[in-house]
Protein backbone atom coordinates (compact mmCIF):
# COMPACT_ATOMS: atom_id res chain seq x y z
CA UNK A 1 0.00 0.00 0.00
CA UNK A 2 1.63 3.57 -0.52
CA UNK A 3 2.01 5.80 1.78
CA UNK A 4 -0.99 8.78 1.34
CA UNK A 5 0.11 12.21 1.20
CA UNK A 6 -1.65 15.39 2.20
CA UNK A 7 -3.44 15.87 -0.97
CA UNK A 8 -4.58 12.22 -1.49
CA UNK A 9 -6.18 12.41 1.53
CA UNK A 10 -7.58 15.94 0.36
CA UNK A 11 -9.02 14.34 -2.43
CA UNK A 12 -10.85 11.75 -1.12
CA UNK A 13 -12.61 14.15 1.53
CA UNK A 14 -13.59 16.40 -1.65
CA UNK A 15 -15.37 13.28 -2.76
CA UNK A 16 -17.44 13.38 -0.03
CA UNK A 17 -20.91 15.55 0.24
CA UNK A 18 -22.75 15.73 3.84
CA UNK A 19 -26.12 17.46 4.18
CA UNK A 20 -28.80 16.62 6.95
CA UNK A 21 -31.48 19.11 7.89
CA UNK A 22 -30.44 21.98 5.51
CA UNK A 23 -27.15 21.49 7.45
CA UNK A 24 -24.19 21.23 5.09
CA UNK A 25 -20.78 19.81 6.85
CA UNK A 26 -17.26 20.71 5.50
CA UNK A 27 -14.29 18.54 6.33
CA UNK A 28 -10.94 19.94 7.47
CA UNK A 29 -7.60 18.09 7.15
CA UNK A 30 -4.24 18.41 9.04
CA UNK A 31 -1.27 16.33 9.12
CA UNK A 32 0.03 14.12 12.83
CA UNK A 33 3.32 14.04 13.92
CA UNK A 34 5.01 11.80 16.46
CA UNK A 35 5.05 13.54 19.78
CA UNK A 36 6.80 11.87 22.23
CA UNK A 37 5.60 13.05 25.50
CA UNK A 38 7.63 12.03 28.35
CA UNK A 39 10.18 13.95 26.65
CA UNK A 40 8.44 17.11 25.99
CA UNK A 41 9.42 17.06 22.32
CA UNK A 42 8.80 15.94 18.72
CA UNK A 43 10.13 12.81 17.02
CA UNK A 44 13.03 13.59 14.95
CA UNK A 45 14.24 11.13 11.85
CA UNK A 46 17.48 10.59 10.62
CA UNK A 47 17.44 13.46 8.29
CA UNK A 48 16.45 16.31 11.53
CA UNK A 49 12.55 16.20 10.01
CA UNK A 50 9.72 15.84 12.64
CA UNK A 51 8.14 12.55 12.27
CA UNK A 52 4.95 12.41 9.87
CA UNK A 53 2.56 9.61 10.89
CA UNK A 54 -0.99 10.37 9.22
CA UNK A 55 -3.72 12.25 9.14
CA UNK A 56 -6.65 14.01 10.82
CA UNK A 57 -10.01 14.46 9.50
CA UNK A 58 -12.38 16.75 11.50
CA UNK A 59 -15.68 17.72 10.43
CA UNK A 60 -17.01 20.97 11.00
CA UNK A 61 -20.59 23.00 10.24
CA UNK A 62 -22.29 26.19 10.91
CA UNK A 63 -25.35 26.13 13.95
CA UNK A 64 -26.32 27.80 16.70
CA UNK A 65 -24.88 27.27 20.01
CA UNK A 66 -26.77 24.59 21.90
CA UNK A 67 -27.17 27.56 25.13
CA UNK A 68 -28.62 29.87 22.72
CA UNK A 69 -30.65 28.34 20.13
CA UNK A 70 -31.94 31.20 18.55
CA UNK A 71 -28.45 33.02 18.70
CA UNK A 72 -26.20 33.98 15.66
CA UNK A 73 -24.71 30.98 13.47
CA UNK A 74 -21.48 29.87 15.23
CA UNK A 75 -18.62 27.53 13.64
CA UNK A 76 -19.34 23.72 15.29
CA UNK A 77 -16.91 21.07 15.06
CA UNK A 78 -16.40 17.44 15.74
CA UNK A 79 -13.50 15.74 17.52
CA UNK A 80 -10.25 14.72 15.13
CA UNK A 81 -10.43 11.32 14.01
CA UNK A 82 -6.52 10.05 13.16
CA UNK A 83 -6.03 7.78 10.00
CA UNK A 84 -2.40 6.18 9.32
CA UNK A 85 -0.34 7.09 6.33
CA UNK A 86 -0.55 3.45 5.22
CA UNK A 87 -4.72 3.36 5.06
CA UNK A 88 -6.10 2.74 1.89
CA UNK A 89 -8.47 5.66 0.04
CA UNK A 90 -11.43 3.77 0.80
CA UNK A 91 -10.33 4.26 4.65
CA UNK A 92 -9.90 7.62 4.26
CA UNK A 93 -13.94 7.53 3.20
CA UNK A 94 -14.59 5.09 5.79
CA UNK A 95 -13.54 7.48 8.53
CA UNK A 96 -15.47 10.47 7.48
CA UNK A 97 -18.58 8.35 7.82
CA UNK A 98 -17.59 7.25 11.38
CA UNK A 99 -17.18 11.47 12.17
CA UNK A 100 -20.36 11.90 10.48
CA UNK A 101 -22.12 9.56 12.54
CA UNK A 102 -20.26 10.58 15.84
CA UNK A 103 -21.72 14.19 15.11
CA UNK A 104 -25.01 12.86 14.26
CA UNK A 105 -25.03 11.16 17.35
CA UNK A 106 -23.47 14.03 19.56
CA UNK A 107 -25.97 16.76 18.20
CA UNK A 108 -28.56 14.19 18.68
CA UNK A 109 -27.78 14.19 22.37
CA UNK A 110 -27.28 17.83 22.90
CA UNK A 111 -30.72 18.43 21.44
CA UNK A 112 -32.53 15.87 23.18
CA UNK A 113 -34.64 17.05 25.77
CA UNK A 114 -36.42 15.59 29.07
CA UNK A 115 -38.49 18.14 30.86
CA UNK A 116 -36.39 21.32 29.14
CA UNK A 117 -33.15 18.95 30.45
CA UNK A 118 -30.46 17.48 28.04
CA UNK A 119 -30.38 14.11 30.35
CA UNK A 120 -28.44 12.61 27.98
CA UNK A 121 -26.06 15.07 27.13
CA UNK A 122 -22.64 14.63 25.26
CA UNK A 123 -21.08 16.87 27.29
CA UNK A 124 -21.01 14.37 30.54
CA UNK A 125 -17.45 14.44 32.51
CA UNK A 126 -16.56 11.01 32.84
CA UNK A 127 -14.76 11.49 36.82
CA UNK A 128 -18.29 13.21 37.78
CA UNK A 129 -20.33 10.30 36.38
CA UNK A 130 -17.94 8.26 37.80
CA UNK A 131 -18.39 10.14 41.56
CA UNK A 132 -22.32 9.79 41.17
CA UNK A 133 -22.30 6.22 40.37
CA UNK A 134 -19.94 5.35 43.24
CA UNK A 135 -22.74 6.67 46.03
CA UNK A 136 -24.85 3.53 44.55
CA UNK A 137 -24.01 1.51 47.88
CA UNK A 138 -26.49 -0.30 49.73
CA UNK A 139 -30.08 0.10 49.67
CA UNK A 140 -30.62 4.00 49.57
CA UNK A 141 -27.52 6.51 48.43
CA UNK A 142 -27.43 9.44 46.99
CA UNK A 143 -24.86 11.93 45.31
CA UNK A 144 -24.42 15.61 43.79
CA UNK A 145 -22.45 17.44 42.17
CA UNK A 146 -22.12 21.29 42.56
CA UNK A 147 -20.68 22.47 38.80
CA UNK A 148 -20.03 25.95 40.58
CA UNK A 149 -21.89 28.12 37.85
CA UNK A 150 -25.37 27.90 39.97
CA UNK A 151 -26.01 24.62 38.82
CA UNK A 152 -25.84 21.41 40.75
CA UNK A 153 -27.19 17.29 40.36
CA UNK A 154 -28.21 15.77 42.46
CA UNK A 155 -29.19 11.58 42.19
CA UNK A 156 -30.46 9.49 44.65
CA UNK A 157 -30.81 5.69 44.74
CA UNK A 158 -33.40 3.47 45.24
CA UNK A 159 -33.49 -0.20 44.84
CA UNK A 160 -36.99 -0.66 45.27
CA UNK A 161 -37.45 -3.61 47.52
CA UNK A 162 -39.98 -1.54 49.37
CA UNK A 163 -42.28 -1.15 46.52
CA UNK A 164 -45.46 -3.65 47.02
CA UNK A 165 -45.45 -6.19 44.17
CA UNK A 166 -47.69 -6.15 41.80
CA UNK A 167 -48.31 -3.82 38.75
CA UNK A 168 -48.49 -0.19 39.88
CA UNK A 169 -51.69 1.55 40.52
């Protein structure tokens, strides 16, 4: 397989066309480099050039911020998503479908609501979930969170072995 260069990989993501909801997605494209971190520096080759290793692909589109729906138009865009320099063309494709989908799924949560809430939101910190699940001990617990802007969540537990049985009335 040969190794892609910059402009392969720009035309296979000129290929591509991406419109859902009057929304039309562009497609940026940088170039990765070996970083070696414990280090604190790049990877050098034998010829003093920073090490090359692929790609990223990031899609990006125009929308309103999900605080201010009916605000001004705002530049969105999705995470990077890394392909090697060895990946065939039809990789290069492959990916931009998996970024399209991630952003589907990510604007998907952000404007899902539950009682005026985004429940389900893609914007979750992991060590906070983490916290709340951890106060799931016993047969009652409960757990909050105070995210220091005048918000705060608050869950409590309950396993339900009090509940009569039976289907509820």
């Amino acid at each position: 397989m040969k190794e892609l260069t910059i402009e392969d990989v720009r035309a296979q993501v000129a290929r591509v066309s991406h419109k859902v909801d009057g929304i039309e997605f562009r497609w940026n494209v940088s170039r990765a480099y070996e970083w070696l971190g414990d280090e604190g520096r790049w990877m050098i080759d034998e010829e003093d050039h920073v090490v090359h290793v692929g790609f990223f692909i990031q899609i990006e589109y125009d929308e309103a911020d999900i605080d201010d729906p009916g605000g001004a138009l705002e530049v969105q865009q999705g995470r990077k998503w890394f392909v090697g320099k060895h990946v065939s063309e039809s990789e290069v494709i492959q990916t931009m479908l998996k970024a399209a989908l991630a952003s589907a799924e990510h604007r998907t949560r952000e404007w899902f609501l539950v009682d005026g809430r985004r429940i389900y939101g893609p914007h979750m910190d992991a060590n906070e979930l983490s916290t709340l699940l951890r106060a799931k001990t016993g047969r009652f617990g409960a757990a909050g969170l105070d995210y220091g802007d005048g918000r705060s969540l608050t869950i409590r537990y309950d396993d339900g072995s009090d509940l009569e049985p039976g289907p509820p009335s």
